[in-house]
C-alpha atoms as a PDB file:
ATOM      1  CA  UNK A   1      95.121 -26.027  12.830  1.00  0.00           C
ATOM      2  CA  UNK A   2      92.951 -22.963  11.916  1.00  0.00           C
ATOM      3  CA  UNK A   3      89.760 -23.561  10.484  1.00  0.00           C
ATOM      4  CA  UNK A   4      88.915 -21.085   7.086  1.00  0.00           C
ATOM      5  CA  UNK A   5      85.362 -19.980   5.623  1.00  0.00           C
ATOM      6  CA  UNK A   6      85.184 -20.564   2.189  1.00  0.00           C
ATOM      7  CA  UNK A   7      82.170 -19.534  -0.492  1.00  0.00           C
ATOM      8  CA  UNK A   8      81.186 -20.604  -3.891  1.00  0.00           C
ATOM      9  CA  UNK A   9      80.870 -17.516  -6.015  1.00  0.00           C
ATOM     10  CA  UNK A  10      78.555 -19.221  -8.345  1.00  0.00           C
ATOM     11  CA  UNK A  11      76.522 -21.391  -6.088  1.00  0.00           C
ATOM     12  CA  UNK A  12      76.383 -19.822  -3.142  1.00  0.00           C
ATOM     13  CA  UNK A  13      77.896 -22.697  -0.977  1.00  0.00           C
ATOM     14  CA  UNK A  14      79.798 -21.576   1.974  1.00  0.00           C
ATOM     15  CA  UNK A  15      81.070 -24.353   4.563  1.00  0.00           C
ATOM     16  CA  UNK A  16      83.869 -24.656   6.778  1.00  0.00           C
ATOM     17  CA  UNK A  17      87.726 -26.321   5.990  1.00  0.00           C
ATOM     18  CA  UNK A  18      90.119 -27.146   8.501  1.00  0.00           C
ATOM     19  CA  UNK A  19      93.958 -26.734   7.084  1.00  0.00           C
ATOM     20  CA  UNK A  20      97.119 -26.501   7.884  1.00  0.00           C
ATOM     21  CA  UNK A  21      98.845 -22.617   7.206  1.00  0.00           C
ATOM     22  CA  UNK A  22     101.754 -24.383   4.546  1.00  0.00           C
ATOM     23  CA  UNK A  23      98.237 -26.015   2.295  1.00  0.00           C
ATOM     24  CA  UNK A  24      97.115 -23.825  -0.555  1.00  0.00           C
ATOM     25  CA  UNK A  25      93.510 -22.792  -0.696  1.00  0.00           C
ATOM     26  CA  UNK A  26      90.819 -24.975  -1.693  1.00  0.00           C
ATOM     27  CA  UNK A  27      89.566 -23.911  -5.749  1.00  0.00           C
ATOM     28  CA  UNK A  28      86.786 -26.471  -6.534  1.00  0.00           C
ATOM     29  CA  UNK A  29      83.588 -26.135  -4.916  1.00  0.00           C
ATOM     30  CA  UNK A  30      82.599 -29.411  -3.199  1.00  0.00           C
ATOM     31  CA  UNK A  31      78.684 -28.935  -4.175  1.00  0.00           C
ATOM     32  CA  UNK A  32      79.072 -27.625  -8.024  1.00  0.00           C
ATOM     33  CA  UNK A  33      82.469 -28.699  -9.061  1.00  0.00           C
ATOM     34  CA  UNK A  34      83.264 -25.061 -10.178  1.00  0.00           C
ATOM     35  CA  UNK A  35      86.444 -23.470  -9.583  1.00  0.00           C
ATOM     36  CA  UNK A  36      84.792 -20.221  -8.087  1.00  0.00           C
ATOM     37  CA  UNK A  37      85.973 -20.842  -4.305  1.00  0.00           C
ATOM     38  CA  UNK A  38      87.537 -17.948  -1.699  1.00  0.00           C
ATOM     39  CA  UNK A  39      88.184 -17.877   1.660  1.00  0.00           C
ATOM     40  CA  UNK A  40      85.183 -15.466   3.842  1.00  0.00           C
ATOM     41  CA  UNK A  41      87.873 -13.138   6.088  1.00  0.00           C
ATOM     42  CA  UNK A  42      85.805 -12.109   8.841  1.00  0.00           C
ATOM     43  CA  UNK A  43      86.848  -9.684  11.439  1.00  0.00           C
ATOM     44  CA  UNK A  44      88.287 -11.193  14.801  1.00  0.00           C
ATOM     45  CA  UNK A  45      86.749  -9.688  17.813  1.00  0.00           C
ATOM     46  CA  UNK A  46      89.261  -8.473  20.335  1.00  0.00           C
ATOM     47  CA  UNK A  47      87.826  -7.344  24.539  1.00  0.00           C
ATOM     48  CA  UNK A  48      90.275  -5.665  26.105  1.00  0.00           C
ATOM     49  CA  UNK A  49      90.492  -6.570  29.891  1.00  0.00           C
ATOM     50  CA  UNK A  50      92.418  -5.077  32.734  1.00  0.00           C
ATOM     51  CA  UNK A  51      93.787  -1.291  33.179  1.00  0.00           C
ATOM     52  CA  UNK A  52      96.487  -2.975  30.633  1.00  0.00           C
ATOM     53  CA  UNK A  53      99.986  -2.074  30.315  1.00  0.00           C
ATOM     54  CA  UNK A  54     102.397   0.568  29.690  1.00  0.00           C
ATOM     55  CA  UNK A  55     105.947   1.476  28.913  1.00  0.00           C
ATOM     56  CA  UNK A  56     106.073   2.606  32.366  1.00  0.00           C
ATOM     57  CA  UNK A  57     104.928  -0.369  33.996  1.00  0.00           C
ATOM     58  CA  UNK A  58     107.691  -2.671  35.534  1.00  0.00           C
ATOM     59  CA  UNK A  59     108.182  -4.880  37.901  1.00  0.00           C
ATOM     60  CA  UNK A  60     109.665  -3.995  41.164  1.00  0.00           C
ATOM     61  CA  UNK A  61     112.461  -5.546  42.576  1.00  0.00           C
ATOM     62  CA  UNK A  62     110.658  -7.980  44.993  1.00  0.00           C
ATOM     63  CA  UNK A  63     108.290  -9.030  41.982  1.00  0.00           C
ATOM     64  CA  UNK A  64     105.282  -7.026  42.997  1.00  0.00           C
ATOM     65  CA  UNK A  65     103.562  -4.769  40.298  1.00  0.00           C
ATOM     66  CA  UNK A  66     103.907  -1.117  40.577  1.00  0.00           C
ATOM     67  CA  UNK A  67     100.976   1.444  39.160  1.00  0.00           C
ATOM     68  CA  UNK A  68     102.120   3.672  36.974  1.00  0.00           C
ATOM     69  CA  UNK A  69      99.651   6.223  38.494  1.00  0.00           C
ATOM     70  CA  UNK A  70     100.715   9.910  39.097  1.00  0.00           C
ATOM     71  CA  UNK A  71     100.602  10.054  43.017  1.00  0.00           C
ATOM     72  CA  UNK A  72      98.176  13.305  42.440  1.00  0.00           C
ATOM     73  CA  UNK A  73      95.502  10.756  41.123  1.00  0.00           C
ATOM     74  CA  UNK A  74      95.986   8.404  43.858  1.00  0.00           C
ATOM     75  CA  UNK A  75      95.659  11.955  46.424  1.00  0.00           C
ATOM     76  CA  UNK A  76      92.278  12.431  44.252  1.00  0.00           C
ATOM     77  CA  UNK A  77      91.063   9.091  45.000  1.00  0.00           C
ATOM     78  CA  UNK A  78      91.741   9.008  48.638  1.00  0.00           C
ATOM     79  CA  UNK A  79      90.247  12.371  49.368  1.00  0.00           C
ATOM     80  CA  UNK A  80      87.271  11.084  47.120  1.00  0.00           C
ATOM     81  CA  UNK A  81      86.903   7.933  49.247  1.00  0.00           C
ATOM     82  CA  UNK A  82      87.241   9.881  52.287  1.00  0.00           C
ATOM     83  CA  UNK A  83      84.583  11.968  51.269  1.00  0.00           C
ATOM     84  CA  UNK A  84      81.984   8.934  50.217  1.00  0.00           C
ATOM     85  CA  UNK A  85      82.410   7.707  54.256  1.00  0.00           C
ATOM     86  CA  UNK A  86      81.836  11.197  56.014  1.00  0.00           C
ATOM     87  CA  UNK A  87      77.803  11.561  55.979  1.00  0.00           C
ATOM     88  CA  UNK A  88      76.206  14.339  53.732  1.00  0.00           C
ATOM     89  CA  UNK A  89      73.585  15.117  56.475  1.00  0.00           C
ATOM     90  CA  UNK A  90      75.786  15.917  59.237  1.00  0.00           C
ATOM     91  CA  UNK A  91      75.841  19.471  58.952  1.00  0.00           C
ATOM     92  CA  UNK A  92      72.109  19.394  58.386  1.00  0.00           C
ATOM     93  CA  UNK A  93      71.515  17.802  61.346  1.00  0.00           C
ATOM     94  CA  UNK A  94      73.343  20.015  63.477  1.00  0.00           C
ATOM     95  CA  UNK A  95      71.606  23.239  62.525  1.00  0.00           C
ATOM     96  CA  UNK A  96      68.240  21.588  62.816  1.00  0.00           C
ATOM     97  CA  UNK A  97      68.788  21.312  66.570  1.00  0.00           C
ATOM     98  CA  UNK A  98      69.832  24.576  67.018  1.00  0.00           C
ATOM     99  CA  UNK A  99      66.931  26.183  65.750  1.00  0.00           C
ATOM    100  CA  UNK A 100      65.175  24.133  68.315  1.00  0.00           C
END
């Protein structure tokens, strides 16, 4: 059962009601006795996790998960790896000793 916000326009009171989604909304304010109750709608907060998913995404036949990446980004990536393992000095190196 969801649990609602509610607020006393003319006192003030705000406090917390547990009900089920077929019970009407609670009018009389349990501190004043007014009818001047309404339920506080407060934005949900939503984190998005994960690459998610896409209309191209599917399921292969053996049950594995496919990307849905274009094989040029997947080039991109593996040349950028490839890159990040070579040294940056190498070439430096070599020309120092040949000055020598």
């Amino acid at each position: 059962m969801p649990v609602y916000v509610y607020h006393c326009d003319y006192c003030g009171f705000q406090f917390e009601q547990q009900q089920k989604f077929s019970d009407n909304p609670l009018k009389k304010c349990p501190d004043c006795r007014k009818n001047s109750l309404h339920k506080v709608y407060t934005p949900v907060g939503i984190i998005y996790k994960g690459s998610g998913f896409y209309s191209t995404d599917h399921r292969s036949s053996s049950g594995a998960v496919t990307s849905s990446k274009p094989k040029t980004e997947k080039k991109k990536a593996e040349k950028k790896s490839e890159q990040a393992k070579t040294p940056a000095n190498s070439e430096k190196g070599s020309t120092s000793t040949e000055s020598d």
